[in-house]
PDB file of N, CA and C in Angstrom:
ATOM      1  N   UNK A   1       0.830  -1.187   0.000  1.00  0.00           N
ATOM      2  CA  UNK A   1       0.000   0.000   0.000  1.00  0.00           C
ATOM      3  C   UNK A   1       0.875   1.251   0.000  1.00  0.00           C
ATOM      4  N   UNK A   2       0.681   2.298  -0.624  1.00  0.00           N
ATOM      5  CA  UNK A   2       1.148   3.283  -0.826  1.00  0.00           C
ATOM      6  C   UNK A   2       0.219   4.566  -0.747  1.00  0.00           C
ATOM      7  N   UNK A   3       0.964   5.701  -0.929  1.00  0.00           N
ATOM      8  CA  UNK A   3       0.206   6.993  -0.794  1.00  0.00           C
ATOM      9  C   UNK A   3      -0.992   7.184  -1.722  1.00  0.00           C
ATOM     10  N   UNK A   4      -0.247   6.944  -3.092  1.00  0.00           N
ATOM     11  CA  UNK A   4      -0.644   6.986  -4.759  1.00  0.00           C
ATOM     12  C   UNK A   4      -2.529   6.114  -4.761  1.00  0.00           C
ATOM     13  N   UNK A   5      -1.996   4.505  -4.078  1.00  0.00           N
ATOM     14  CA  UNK A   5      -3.496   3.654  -4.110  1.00  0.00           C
ATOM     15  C   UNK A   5      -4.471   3.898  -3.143  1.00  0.00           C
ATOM     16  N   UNK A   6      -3.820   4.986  -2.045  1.00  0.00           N
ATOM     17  CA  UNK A   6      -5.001   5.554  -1.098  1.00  0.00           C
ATOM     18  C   UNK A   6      -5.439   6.868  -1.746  1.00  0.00           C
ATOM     19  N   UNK A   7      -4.654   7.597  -2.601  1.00  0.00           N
ATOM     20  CA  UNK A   7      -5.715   8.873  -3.622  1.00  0.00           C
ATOM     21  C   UNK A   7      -5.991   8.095  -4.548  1.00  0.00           C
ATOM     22  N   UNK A   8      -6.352   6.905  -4.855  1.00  0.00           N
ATOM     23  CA  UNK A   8      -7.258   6.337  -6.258  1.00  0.00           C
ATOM     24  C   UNK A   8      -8.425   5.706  -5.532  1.00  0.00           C
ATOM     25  N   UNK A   9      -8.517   5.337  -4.707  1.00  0.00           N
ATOM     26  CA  UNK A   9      -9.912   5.346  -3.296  1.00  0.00           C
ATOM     27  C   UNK A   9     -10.052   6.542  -2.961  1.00  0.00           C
ATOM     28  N   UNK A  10      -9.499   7.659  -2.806  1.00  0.00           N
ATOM     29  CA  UNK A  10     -10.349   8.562  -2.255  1.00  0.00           C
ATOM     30  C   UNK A  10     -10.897   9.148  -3.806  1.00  0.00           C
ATOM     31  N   UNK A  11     -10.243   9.166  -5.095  1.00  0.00           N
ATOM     32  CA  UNK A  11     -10.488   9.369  -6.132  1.00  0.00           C
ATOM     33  C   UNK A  11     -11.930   8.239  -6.984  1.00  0.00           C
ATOM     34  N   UNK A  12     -11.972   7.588  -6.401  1.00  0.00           N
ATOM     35  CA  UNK A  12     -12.756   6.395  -6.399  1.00  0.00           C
ATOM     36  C   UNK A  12     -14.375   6.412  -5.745  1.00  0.00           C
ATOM     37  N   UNK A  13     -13.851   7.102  -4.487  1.00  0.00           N
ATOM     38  CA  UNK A  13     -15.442   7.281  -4.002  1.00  0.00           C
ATOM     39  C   UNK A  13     -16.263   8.345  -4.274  1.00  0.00           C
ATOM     40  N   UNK A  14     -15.801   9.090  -5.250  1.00  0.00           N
ATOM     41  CA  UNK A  14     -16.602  10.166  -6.215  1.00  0.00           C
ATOM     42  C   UNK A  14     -17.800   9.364  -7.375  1.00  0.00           C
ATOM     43  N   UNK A  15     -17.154   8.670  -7.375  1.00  0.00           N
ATOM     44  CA  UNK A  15     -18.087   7.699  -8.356  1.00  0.00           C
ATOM     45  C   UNK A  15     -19.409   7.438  -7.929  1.00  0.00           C
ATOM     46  N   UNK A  16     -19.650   7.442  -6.620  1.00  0.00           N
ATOM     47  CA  UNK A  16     -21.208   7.804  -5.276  1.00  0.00           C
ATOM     48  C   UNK A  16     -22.024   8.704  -6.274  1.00  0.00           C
ATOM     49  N   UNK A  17     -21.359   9.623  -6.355  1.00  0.00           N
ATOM     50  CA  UNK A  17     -21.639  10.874  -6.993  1.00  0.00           C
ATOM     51  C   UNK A  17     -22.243  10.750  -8.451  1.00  0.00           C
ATOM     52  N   UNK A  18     -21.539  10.281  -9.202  1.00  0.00           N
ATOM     53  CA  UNK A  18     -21.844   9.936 -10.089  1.00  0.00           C
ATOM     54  C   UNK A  18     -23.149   8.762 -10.862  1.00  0.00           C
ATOM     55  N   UNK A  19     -22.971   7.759  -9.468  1.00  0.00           N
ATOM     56  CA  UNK A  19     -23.717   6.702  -9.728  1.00  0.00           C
ATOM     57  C   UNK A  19     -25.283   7.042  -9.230  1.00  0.00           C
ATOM     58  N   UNK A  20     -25.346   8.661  -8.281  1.00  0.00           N
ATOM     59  CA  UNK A  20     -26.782   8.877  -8.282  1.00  0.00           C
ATOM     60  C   UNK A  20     -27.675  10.148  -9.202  1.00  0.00           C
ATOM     61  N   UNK A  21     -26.569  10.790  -9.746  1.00  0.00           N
ATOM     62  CA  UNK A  21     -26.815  11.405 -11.052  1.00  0.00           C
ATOM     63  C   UNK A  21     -27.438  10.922 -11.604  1.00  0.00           C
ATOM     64  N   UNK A  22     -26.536   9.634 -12.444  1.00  0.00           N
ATOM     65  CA  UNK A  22     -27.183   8.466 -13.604  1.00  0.00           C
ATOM     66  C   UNK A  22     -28.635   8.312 -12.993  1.00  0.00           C
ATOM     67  N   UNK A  23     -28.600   8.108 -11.228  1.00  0.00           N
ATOM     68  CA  UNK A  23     -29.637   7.343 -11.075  1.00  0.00           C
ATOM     69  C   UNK A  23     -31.119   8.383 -11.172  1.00  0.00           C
ATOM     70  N   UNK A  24     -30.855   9.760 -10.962  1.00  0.00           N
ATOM     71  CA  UNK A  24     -31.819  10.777 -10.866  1.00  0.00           C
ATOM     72  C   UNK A  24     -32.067  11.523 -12.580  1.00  0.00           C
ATOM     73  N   UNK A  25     -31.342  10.966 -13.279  1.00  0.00           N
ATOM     74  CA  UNK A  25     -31.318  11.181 -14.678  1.00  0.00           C
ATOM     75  C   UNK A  25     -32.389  10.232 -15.353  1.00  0.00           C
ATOM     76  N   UNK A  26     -32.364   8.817 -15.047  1.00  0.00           N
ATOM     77  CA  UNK A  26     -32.977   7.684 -15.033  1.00  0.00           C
ATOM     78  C   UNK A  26     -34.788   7.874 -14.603  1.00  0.00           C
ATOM     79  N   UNK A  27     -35.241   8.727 -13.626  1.00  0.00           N
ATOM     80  CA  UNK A  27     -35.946   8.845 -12.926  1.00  0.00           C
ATOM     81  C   UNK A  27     -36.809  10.179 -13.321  1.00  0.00           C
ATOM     82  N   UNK A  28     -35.821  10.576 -13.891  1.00  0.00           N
ATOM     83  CA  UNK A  28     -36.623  11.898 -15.072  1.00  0.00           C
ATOM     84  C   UNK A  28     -36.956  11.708 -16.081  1.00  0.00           C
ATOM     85  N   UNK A  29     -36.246  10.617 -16.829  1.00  0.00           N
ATOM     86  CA  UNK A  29     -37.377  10.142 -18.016  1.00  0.00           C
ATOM     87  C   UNK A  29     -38.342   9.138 -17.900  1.00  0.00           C
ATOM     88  N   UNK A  30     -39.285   9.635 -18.849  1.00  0.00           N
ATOM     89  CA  UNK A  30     -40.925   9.800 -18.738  1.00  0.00           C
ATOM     90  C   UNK A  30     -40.928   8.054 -18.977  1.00  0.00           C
ATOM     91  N   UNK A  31     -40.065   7.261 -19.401  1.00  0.00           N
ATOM     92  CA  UNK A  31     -40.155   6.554 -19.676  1.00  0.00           C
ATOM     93  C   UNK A  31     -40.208   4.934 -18.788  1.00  0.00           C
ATOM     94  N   UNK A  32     -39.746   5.863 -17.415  1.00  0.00           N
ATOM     95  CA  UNK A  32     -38.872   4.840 -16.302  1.00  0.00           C
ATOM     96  C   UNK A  32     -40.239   4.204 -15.567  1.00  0.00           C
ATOM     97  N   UNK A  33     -39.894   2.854 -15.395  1.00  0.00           N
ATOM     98  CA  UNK A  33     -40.969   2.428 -14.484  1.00  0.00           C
ATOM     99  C   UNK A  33     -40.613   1.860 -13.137  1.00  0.00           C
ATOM    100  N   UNK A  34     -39.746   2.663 -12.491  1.00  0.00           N
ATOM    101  CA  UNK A  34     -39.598   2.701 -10.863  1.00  0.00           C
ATOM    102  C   UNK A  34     -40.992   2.903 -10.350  1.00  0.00           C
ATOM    103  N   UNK A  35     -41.021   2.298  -8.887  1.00  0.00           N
ATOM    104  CA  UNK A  35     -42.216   2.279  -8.202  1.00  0.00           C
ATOM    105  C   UNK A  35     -40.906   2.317  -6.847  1.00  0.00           C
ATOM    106  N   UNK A  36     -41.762   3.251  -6.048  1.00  0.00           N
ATOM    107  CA  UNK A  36     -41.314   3.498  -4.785  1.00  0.00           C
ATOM    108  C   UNK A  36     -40.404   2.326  -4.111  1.00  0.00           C
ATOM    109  N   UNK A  37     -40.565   0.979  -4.284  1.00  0.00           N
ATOM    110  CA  UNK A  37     -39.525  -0.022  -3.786  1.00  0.00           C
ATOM    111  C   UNK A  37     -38.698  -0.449  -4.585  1.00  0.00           C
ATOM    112  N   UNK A  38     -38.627  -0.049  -5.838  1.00  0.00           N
ATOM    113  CA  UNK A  38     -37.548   0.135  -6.652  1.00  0.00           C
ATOM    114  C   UNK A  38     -36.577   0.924  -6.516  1.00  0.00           C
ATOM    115  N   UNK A  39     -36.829   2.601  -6.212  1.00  0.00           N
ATOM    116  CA  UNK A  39     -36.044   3.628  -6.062  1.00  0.00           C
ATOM    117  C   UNK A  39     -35.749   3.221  -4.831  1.00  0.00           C
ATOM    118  N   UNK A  40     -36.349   3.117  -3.400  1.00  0.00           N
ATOM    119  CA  UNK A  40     -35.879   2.673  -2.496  1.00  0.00           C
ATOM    120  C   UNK A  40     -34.325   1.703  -2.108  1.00  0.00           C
ATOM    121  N   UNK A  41     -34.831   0.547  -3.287  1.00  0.00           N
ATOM    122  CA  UNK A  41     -33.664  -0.466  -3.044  1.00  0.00           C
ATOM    123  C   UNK A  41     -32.920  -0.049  -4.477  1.00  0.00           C
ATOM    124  N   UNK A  42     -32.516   0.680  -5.279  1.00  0.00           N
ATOM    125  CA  UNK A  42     -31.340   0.802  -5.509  1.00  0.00           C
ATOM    126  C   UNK A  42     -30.666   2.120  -4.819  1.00  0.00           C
ATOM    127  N   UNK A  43     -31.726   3.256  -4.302  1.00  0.00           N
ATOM    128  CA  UNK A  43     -30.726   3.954  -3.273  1.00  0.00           C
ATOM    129  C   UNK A  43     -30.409   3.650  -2.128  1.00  0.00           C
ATOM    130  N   UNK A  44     -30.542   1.916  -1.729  1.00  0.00           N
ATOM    131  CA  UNK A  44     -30.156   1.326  -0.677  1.00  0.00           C
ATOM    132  C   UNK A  44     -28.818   0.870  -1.273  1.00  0.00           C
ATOM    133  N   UNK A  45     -28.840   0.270  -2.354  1.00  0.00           N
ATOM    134  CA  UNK A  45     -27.572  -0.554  -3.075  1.00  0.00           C
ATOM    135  C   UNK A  45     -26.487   0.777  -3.245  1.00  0.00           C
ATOM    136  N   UNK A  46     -26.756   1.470  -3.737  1.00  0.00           N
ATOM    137  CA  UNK A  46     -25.895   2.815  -3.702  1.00  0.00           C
ATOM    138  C   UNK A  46     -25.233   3.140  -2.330  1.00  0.00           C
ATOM    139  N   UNK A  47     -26.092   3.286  -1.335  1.00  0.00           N
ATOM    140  CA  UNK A  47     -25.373   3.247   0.035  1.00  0.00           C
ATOM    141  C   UNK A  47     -24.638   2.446   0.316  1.00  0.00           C
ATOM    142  N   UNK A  48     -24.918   1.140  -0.309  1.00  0.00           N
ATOM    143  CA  UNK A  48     -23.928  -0.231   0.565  1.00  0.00           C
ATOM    144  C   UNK A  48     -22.331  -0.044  -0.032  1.00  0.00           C
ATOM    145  N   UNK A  49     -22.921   0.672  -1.454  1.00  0.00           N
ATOM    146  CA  UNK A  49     -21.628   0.357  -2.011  1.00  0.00           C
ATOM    147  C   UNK A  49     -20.510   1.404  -1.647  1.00  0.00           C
ATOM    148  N   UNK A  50     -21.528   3.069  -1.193  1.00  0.00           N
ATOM    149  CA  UNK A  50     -20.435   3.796  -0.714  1.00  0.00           C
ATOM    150  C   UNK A  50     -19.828   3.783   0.507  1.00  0.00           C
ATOM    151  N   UNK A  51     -20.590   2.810   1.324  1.00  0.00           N
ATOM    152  CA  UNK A  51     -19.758   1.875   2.984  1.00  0.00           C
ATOM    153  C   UNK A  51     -18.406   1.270   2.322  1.00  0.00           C
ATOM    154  N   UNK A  52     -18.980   0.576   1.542  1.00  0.00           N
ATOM    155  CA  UNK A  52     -17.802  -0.317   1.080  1.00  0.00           C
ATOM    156  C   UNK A  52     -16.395   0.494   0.781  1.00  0.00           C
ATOM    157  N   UNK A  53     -16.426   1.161  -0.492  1.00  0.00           N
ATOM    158  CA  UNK A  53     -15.807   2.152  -0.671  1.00  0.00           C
ATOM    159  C   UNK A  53     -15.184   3.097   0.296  1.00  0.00           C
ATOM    160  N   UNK A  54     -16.039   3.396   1.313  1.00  0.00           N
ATOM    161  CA  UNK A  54     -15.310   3.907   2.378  1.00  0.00           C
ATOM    162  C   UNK A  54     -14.911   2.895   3.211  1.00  0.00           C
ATOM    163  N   UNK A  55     -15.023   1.711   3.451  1.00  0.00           N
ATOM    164  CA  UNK A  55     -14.067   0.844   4.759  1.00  0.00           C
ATOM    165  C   UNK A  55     -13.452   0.600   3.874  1.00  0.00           C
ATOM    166  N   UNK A  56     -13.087   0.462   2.613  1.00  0.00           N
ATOM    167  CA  UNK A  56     -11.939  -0.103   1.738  1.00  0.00           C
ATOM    168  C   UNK A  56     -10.620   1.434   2.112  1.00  0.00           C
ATOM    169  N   UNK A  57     -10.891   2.366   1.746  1.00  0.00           N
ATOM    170  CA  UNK A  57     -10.283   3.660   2.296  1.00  0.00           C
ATOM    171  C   UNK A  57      -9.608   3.749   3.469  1.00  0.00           C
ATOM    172  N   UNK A  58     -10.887   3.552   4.274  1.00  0.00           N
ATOM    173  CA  UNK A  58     -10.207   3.098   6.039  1.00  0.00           C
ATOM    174  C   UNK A  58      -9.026   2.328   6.188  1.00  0.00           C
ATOM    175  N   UNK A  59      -9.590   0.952   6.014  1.00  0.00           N
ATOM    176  CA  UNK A  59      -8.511   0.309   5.906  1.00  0.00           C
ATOM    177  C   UNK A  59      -7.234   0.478   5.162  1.00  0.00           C
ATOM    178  N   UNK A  60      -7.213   0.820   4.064  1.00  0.00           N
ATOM    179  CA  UNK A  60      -6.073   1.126   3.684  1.00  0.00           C
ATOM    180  C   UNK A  60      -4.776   2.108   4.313  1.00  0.00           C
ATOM    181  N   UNK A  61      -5.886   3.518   4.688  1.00  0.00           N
ATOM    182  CA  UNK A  61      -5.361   4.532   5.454  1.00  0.00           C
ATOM    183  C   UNK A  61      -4.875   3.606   6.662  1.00  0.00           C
ATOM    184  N   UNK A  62      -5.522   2.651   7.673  1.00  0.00           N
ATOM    185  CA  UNK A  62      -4.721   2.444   8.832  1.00  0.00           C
ATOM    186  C   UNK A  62      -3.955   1.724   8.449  1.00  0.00           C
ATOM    187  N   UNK A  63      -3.470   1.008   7.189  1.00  0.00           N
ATOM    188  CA  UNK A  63      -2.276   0.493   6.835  1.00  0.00           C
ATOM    189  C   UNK A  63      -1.168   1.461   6.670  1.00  0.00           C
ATOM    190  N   UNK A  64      -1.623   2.046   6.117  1.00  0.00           N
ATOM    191  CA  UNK A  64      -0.500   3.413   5.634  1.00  0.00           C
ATOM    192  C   UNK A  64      -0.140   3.944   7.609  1.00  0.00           C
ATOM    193  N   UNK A  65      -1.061   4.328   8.241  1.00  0.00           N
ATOM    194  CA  UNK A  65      -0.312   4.831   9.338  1.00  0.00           C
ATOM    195  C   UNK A  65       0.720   3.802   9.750  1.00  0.00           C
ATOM    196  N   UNK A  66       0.087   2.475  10.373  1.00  0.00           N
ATOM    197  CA  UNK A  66       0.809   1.241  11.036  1.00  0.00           C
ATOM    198  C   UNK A  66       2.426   1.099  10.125  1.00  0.00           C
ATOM    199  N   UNK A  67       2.362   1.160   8.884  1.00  0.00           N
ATOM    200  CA  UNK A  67       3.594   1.085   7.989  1.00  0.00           C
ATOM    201  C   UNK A  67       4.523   2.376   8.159  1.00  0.00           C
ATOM    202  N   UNK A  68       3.779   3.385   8.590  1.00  0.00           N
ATOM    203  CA  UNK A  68       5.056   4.694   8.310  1.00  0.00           C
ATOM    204  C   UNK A  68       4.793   5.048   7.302  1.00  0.00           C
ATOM    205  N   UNK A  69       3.804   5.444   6.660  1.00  0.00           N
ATOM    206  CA  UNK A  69       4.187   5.959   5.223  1.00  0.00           C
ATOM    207  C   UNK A  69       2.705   6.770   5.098  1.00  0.00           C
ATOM    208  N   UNK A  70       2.395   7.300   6.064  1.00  0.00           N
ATOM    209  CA  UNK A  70       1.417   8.528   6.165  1.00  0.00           C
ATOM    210  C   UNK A  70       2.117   9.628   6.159  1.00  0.00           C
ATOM    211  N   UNK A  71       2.840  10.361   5.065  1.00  0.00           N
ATOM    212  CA  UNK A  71       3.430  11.518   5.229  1.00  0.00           C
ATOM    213  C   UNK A  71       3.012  12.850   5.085  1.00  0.00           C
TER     214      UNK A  71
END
C-alpha cells in the first residue's frame, strides 16, 4: 500500500456521486418504471456500495499509518 493507491480510493469514491446522477437522470425520463420499492432499493444498493468504498479507504489509510508511510 502506498500513498498513490489511497488517492485512487479517495479518487474512487466520487463515483457515489456519479452513480446517483445516472440514477436521478434515469428517474426523469418519462419513460422509467420505478415504483417506490424500486427507487428505495437501488438507493439502498448505492449506500452499501459507498460503505464499502469507504471501509476499503479506512482500511487502507490504517495500513498506511501502522507502515510509516502517512506523510
Amino acid at each position: 500500500m502506498d500513498r498513490f493507491e489511497f488517492e485512487q480510493q479517495i479518487m474512487n469514491s466520487w463515483h457515489t456521486v456519479d452513480d446517483i446522477g445516472l440514477f436521478i437522470e434515469s428517474l426523469k425520463n418519462e419513460d422509467n418504471e420505478f415504483n417506490r420499492e424500486d427507487i428505495i432499493s437501488v438507493l439502498s444498493g448505492i449506500k452499501k456500495l459507498h460503505d464499502m468504498r469507504c471501509e476499503v479507504m479506512f482500511n487502507t489509510f490504517e495500513k498506511l499509518i501502522e507502515n510509516g508511510n502517512c506523510k
